[in-house]
N, C-alpha and C. Protein backbone atom coordinates (compact mmCIF):
# COMPACT_ATOMS: atom_id res chain seq x y z
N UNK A 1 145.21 60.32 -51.39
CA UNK A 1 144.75 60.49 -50.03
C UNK A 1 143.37 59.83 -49.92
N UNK A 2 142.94 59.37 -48.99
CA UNK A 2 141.89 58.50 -48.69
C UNK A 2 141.12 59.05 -47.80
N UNK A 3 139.51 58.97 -47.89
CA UNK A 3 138.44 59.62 -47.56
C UNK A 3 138.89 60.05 -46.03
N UNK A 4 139.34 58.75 -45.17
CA UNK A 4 139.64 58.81 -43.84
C UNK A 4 140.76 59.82 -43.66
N UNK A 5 142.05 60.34 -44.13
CA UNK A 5 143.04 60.96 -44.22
C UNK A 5 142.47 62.12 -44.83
N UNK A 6 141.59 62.66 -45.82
CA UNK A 6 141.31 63.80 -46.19
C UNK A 6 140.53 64.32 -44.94
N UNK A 7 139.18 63.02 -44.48
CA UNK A 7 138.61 63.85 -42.96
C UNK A 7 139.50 64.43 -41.97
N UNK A 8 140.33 63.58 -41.58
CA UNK A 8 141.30 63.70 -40.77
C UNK A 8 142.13 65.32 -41.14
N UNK A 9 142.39 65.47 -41.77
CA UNK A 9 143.27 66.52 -42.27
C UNK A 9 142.27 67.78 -41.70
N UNK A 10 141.11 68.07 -42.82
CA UNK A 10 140.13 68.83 -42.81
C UNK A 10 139.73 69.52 -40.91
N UNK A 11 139.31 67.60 -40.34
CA UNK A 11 139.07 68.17 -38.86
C UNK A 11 140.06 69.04 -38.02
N UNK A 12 141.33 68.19 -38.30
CA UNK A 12 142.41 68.79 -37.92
C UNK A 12 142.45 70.77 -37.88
N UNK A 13 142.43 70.61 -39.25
CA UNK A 13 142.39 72.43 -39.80
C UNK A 13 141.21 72.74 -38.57
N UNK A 14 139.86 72.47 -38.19
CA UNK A 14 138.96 73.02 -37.63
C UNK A 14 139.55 72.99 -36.33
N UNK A 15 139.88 71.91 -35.92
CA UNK A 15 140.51 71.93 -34.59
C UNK A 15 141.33 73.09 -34.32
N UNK A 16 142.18 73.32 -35.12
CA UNK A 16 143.35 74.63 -34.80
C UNK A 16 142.46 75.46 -34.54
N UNK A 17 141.62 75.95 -35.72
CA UNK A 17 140.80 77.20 -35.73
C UNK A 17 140.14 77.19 -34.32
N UNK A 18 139.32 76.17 -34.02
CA UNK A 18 139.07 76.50 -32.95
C UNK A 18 139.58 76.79 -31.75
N UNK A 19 140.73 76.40 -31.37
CA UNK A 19 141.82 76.39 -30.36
C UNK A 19 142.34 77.80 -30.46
N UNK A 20 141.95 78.57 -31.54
CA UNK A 20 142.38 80.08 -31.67
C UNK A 20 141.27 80.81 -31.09
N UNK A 21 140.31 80.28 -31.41
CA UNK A 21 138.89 81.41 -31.28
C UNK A 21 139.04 81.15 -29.35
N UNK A 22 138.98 79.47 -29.20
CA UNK A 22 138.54 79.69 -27.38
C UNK A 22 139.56 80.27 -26.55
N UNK A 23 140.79 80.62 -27.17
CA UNK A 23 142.00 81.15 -26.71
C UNK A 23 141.28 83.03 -26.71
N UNK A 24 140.81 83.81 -28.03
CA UNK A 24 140.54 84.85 -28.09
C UNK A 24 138.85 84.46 -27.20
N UNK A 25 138.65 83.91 -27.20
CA UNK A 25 136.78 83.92 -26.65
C UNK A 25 137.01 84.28 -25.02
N UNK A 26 138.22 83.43 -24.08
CA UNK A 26 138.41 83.55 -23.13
C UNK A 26 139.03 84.62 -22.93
N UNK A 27 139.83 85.24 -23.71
CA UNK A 27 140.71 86.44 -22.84
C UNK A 27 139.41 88.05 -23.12
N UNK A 28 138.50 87.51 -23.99
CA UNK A 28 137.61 88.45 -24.24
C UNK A 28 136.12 88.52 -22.77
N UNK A 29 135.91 87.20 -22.39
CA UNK A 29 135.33 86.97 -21.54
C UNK A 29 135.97 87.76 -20.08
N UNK A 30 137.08 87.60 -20.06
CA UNK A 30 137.77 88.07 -18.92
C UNK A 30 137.31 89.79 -18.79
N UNK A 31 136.99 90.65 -19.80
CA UNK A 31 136.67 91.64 -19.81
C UNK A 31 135.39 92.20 -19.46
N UNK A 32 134.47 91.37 -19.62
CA UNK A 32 132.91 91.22 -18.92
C UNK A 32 132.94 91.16 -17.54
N UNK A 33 131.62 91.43 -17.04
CA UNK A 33 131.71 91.56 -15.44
C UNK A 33 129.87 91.12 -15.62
N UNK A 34 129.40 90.73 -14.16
CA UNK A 34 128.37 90.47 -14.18
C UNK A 34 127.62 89.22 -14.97
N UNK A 35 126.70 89.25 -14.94
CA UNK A 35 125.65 88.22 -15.69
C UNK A 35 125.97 88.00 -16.93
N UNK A 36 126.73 88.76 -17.85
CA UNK A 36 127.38 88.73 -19.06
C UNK A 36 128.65 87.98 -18.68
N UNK A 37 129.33 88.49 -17.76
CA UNK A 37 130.33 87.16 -17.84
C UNK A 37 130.09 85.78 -17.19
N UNK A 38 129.01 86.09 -16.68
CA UNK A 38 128.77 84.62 -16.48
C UNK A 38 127.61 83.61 -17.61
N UNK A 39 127.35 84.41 -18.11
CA UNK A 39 126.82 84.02 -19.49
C UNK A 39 127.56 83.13 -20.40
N UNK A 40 128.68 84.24 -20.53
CA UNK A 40 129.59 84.06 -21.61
C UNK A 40 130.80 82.49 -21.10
N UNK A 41 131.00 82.56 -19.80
CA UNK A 41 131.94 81.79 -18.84
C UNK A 41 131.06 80.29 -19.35
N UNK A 42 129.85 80.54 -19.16
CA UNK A 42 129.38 79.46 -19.39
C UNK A 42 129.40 78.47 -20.78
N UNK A 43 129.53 79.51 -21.51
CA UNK A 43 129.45 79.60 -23.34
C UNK A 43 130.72 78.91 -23.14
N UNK A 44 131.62 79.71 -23.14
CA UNK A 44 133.20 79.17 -23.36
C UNK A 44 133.57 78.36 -22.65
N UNK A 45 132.58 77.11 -21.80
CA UNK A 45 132.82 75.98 -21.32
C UNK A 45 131.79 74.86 -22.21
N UNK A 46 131.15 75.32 -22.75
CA UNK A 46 130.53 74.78 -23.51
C UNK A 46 131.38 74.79 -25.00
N UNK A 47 132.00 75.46 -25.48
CA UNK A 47 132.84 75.36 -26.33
C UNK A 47 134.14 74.53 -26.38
N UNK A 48 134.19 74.81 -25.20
CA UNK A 48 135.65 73.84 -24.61
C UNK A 48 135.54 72.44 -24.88
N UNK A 49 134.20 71.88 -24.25
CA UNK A 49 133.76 70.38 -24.12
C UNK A 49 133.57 70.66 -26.45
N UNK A 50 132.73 71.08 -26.75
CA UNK A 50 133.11 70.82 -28.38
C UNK A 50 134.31 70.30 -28.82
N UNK A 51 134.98 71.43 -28.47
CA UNK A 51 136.71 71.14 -28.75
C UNK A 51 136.93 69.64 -28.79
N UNK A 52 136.93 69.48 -27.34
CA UNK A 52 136.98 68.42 -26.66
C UNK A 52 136.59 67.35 -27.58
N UNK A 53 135.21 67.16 -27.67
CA UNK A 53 134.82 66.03 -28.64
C UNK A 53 135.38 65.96 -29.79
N UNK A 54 135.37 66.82 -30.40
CA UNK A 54 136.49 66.94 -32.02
C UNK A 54 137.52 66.31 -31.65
N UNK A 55 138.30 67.06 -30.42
CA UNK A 55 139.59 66.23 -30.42
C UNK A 55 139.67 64.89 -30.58
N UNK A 56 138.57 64.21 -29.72
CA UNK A 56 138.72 62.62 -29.48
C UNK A 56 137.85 61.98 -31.16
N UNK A 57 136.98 62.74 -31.43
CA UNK A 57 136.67 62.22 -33.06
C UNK A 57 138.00 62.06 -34.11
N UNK A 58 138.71 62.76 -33.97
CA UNK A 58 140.17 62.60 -34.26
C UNK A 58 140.84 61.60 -34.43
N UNK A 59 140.90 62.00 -33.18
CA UNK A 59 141.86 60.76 -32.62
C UNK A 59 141.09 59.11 -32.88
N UNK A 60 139.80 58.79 -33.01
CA UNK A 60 139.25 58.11 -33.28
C UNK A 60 139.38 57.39 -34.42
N UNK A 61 139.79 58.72 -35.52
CA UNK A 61 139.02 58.68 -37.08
C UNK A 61 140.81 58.41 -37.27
N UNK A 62 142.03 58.71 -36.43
CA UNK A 62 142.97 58.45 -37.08
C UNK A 62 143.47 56.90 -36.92
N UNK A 63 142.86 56.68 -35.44
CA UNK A 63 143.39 55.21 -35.29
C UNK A 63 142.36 54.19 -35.82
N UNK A 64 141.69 54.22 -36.67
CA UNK A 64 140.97 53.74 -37.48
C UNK A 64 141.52 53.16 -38.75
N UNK A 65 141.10 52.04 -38.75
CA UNK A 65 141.70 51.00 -40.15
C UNK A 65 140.42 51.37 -41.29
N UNK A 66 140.48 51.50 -42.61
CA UNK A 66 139.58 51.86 -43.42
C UNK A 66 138.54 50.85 -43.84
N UNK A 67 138.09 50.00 -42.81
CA UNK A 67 136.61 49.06 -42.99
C UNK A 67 136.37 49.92 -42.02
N UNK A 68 137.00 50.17 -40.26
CA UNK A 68 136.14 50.57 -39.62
C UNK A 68 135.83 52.43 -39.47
N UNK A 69 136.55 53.16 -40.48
CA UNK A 69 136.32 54.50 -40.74
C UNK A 69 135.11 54.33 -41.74
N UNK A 70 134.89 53.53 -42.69
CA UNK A 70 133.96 53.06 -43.49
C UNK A 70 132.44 53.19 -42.62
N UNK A 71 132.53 52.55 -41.10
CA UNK A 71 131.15 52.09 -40.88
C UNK A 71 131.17 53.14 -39.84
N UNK A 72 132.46 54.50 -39.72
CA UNK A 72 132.29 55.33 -38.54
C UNK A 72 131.79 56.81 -38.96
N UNK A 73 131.86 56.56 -40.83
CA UNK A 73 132.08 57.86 -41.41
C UNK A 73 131.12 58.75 -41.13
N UNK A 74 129.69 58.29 -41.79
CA UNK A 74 128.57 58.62 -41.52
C UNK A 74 128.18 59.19 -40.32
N UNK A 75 128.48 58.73 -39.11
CA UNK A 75 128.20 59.12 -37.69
C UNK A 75 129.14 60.40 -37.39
N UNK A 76 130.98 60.24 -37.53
CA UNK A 76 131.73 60.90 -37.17
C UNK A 76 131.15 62.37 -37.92
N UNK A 77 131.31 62.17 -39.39
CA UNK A 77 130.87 63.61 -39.57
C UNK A 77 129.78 64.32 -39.29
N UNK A 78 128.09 63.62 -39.52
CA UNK A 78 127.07 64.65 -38.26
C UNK A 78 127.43 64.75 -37.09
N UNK A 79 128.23 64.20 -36.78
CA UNK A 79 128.74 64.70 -35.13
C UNK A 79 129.53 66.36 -35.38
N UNK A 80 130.22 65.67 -36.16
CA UNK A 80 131.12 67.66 -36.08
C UNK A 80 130.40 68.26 -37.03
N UNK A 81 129.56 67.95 -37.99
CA UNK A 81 128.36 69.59 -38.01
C UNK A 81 127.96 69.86 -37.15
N UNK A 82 127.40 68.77 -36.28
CA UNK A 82 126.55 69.53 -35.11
C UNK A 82 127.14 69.96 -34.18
N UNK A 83 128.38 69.97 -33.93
CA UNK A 83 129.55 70.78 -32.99
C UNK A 83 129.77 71.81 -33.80
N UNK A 84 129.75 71.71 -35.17
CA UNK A 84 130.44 72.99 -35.83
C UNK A 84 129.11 73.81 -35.94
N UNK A 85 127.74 73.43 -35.61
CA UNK A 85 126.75 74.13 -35.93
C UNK A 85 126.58 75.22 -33.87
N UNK A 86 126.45 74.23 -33.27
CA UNK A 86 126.54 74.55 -32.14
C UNK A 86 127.58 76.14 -32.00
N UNK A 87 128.84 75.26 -31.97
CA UNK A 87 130.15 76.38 -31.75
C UNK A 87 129.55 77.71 -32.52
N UNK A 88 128.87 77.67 -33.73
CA UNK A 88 129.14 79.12 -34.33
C UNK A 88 127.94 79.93 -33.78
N UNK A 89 126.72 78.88 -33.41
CA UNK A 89 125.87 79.48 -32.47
C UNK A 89 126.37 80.43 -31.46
N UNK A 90 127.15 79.68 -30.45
CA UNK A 90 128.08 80.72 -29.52
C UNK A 90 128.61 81.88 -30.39
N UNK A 91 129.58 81.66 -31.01
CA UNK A 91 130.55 82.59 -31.60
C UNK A 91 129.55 83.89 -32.10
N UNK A 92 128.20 83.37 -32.47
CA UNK A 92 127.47 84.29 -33.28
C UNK A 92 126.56 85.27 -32.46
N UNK A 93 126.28 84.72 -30.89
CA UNK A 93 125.89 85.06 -29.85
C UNK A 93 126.68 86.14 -29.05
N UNK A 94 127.72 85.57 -29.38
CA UNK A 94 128.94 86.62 -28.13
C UNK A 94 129.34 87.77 -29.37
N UNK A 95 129.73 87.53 -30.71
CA UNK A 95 129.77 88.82 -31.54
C UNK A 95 128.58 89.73 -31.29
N UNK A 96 127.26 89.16 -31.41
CA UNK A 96 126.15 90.11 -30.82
C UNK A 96 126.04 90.92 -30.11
N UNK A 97 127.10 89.96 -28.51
CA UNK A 97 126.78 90.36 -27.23
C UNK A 97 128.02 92.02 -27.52
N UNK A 98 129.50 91.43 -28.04
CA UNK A 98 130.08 92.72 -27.97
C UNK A 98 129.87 93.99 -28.91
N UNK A 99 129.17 93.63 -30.14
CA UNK A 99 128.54 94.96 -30.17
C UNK A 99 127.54 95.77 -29.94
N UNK A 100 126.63 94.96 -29.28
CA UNK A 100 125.55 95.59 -28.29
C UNK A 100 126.25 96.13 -27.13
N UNK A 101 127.32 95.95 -26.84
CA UNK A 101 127.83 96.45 -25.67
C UNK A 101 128.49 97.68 -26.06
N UNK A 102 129.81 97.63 -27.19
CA UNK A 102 130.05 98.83 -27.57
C UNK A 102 128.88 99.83 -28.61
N UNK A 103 128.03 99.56 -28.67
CA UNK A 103 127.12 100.67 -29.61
C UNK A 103 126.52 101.30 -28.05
N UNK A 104 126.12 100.52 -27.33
CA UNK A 104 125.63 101.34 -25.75
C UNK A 104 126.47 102.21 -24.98
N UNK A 105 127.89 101.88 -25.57
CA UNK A 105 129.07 102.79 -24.83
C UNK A 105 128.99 104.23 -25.12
């Protein structure tokens, strides 16, 4: 397997994962009311567009011949740390937010 096909694979796996979390992030949002859900509404559109970019880094990194994954590698992957750094920001924000909410219950 080749550097480009192992990325590929790897992003892939993150992609799912994420497509699980904004699936649970949204139906959890739906339960908020107020400034918290519009907090959060906002978060999980900001997560969405992440997604989003992963997806098309993808799709990028698959239709890629291996000179030009060569001169894309470097770029493609600080791009998805810094989506994958971002996203867990959220994720790590809204776990906060719901147990500050249930310890106040």
């Amino acid at each position: 397997m080749t550097s480009k096909d192992a990325f590929a694979q790897k992003l892939q796996s993150q992609i799912d994962e994420w497509q699980v979390q904004v699936a649970d992030y949204q139906q959890a949002v739906q339960q908020h009311s107020g400034n918290l859900q519009a907090t959060h509404e906002k978060n999980l559109e900001a997560v969405k567009m992440a997604l989003k970019q992963a997806m098309e880094i993808h799709a990028q990194v698959c239709a890629a011949n291996e000179d030009v994954w060569k001169q894309m590698q470097t770029s493609a992957e600080k791009n998805i740390h810094q989506l994958a750094n971002g996203w867990l920001d959220v994720m790590t924000s809204f776990q906060v937010g719901k147990y500050t909410r249930r310890k106040r219950s």
